[in-house]
Protein backbone atom coordinates (compact mmCIF):
# COMPACT_ATOMS: atom_id res chain seq x y z
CA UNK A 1 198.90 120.92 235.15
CA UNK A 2 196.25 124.02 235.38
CA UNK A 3 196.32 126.53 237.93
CA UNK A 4 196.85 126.33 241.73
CA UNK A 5 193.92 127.42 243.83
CA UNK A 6 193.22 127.67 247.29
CA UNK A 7 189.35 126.45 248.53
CA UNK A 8 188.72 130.23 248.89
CA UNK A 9 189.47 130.63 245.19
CA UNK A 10 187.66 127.93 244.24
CA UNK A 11 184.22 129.15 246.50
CA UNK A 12 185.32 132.54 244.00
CA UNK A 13 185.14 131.11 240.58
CA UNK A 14 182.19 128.55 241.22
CA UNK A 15 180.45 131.95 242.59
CA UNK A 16 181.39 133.68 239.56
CA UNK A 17 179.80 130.64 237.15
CA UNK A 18 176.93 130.36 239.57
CA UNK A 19 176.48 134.07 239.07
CA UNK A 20 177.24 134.21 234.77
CA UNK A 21 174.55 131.02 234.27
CA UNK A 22 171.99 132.15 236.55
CA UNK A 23 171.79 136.17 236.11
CA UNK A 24 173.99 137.01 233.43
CA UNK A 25 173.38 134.06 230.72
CA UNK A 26 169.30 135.00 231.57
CA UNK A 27 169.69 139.03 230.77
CA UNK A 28 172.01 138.41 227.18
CA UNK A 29 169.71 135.85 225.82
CA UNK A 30 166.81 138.75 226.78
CA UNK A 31 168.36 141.52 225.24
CA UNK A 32 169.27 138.88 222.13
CA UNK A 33 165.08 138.47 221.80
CA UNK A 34 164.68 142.06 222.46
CA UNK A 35 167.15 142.80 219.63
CA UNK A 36 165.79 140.34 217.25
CA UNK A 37 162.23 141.74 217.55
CA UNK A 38 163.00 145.05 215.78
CA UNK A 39 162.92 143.34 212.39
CA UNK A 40 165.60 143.33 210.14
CA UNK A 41 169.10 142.20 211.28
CA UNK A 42 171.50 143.31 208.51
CA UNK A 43 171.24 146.56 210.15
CA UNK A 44 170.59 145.49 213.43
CA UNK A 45 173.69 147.02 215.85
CA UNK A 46 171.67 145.96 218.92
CA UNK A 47 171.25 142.74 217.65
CA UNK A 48 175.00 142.13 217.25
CA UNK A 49 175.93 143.20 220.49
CA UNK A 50 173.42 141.57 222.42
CA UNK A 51 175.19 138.23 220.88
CA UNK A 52 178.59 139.50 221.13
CA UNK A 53 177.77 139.92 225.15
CA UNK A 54 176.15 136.85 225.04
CA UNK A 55 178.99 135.15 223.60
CA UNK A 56 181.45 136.71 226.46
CA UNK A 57 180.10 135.92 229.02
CA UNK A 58 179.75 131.98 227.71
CA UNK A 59 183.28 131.81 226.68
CA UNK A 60 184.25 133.17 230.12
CA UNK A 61 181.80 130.14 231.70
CA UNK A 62 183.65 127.77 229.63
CA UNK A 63 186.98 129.28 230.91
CA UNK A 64 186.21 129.68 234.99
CA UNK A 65 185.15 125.70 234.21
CA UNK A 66 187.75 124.48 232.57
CA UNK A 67 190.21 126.54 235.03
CA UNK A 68 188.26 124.59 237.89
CA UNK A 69 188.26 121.16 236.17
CA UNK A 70 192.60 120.95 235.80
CA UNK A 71 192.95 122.68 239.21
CA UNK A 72 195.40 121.81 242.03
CA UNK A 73 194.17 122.86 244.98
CA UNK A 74 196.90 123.70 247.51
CA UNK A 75 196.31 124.67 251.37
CA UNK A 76 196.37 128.74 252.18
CA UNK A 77 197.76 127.29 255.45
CA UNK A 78 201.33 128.03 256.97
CA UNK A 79 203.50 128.47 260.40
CA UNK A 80 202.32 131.13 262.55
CA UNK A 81 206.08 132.90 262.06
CA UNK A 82 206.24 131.82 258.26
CA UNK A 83 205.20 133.97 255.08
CA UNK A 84 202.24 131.77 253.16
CA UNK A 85 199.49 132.12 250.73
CA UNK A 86 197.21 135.44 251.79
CA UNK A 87 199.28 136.93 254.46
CA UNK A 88 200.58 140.59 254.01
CA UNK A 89 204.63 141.35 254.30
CA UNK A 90 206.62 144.47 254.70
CA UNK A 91 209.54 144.31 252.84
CA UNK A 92 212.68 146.18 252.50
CA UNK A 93 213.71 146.47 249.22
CA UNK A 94 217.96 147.24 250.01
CA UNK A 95 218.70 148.38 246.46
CA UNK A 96 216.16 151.33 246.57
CA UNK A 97 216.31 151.87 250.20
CA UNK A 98 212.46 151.70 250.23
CA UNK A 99 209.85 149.54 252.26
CA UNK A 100 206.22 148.03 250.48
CA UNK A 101 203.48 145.90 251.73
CA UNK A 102 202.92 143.03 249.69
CA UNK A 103 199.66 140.59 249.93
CA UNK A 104 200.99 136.87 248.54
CA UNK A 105 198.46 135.23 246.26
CA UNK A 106 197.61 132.64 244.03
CA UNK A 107 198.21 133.42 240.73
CA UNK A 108 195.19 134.30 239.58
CA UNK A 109 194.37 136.72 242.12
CA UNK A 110 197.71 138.59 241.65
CA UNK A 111 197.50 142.38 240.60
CA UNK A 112 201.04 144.43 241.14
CA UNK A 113 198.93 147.20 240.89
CA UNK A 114 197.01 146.36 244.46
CA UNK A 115 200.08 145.29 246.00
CA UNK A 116 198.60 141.61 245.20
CA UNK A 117 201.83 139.55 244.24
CA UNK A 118 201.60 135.82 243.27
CA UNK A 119 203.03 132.72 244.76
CA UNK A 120 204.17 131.82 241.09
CA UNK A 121 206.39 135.03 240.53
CA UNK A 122 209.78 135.34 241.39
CA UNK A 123 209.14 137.17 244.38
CA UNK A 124 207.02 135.34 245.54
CA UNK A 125 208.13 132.12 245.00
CA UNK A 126 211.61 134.02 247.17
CA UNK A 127 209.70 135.10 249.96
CA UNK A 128 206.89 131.94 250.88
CA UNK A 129 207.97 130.43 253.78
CA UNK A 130 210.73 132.65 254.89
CA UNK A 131 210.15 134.56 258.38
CA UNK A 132 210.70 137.86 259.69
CA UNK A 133 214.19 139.38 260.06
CA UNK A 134 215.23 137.25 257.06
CA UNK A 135 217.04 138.43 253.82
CA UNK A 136 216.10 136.61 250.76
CA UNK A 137 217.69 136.66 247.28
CA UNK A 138 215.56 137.86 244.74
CA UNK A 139 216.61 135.67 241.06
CA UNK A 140 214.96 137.28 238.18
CA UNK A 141 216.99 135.98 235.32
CA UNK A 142 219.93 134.58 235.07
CA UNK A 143 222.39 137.86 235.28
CA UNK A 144 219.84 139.77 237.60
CA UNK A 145 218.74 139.65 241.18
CA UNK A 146 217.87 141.58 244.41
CA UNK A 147 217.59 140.91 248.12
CA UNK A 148 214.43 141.80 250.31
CA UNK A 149 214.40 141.85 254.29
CA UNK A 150 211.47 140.79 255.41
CA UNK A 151 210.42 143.46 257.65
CA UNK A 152 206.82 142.05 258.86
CA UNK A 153 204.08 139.95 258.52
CA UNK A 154 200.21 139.91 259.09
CA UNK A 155 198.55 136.75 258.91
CA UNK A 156 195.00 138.60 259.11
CA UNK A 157 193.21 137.86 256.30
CA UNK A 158 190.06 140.03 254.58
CA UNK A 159 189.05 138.60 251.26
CA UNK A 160 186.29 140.30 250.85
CA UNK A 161 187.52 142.49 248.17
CA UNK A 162 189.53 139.53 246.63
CA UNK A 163 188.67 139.15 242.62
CA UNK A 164 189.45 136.40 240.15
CA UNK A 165 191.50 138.39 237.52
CA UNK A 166 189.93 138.46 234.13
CA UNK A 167 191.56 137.50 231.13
């Protein structure tokens, strides 16, 4: 089983191919020419790069499509009063006494470092489909765990600056 995407990722990725075959797939294969036309090779850095970019940016075609072709896609739908895919939480965090905002994503959209978390870690696996006001056990191994309030929740949604994580 591959990945679990919403439509919206899916519109993201097929953008991103679109984008690769059509712009970026067109410039490499230039600068490859370019490179190739100042004679001799064995020496040729700009020649090697050109098809080191070139290669790139075909093995990460052949990725976003094969990602795309063992998909599930999954609904970003969920109760008004219920945490779900794309909705932003403030949780309470009782063992550090501290509050964060949290945006729950699919797992390729997931950055810690944005405040991004995905469905398919263990906090947010805990905290998708809980509602507001409710305390939820954290598991992260088998001798450790936490427990989150969850404090509120914004359905809103701006995916504009939503990217597909690079690998």
């Amino acid at each position: 089983m591959g990945e679990r995407l919403t439509r919206h990722d899916v519109e993201k990725i097929q953008e991103e191919i679109d984008y690769r075959k059509l712009v970026v797939r067109k410039d490499a294969i230039e600068a490859v020419k370019e490179a190739r036309a100042q004679g001799d090779l064995s020496e040729n850095f700009e020649y090697y790069a050109a098809k080191k970019d070139k290669r790139q940016n075909d093995s990460r075609i052949n990725y976003l499509e094969r990602m795309l072709k063992n998909a599930s896609i999954i609904s970003d739908e969920s109760k008004e009063d219920e945490v779900g895919i794309n909705n932003t939480v403030e949780l309470y965090f009782e063992d550090d006494d501290e509050t964060q905002q949290v945006k729950l994503v699919t797992s390729i959209r997931g950055n810690s470092l944005e405040g991004k978390i995905s469905t398919e870690s263990p906090l947010g696996k805990a905290i998708l489909g809980h509602k507001v006001g409710d305390r939820v056990y954290i598991k992260v191994n088998e001798q450790y765990g936490y427990y989150v309030e969850i404090r509120k929740l914004d359905k809103t949604t701006d995916d504009s600056s939503d990217k597909i994580r690079s690998y």
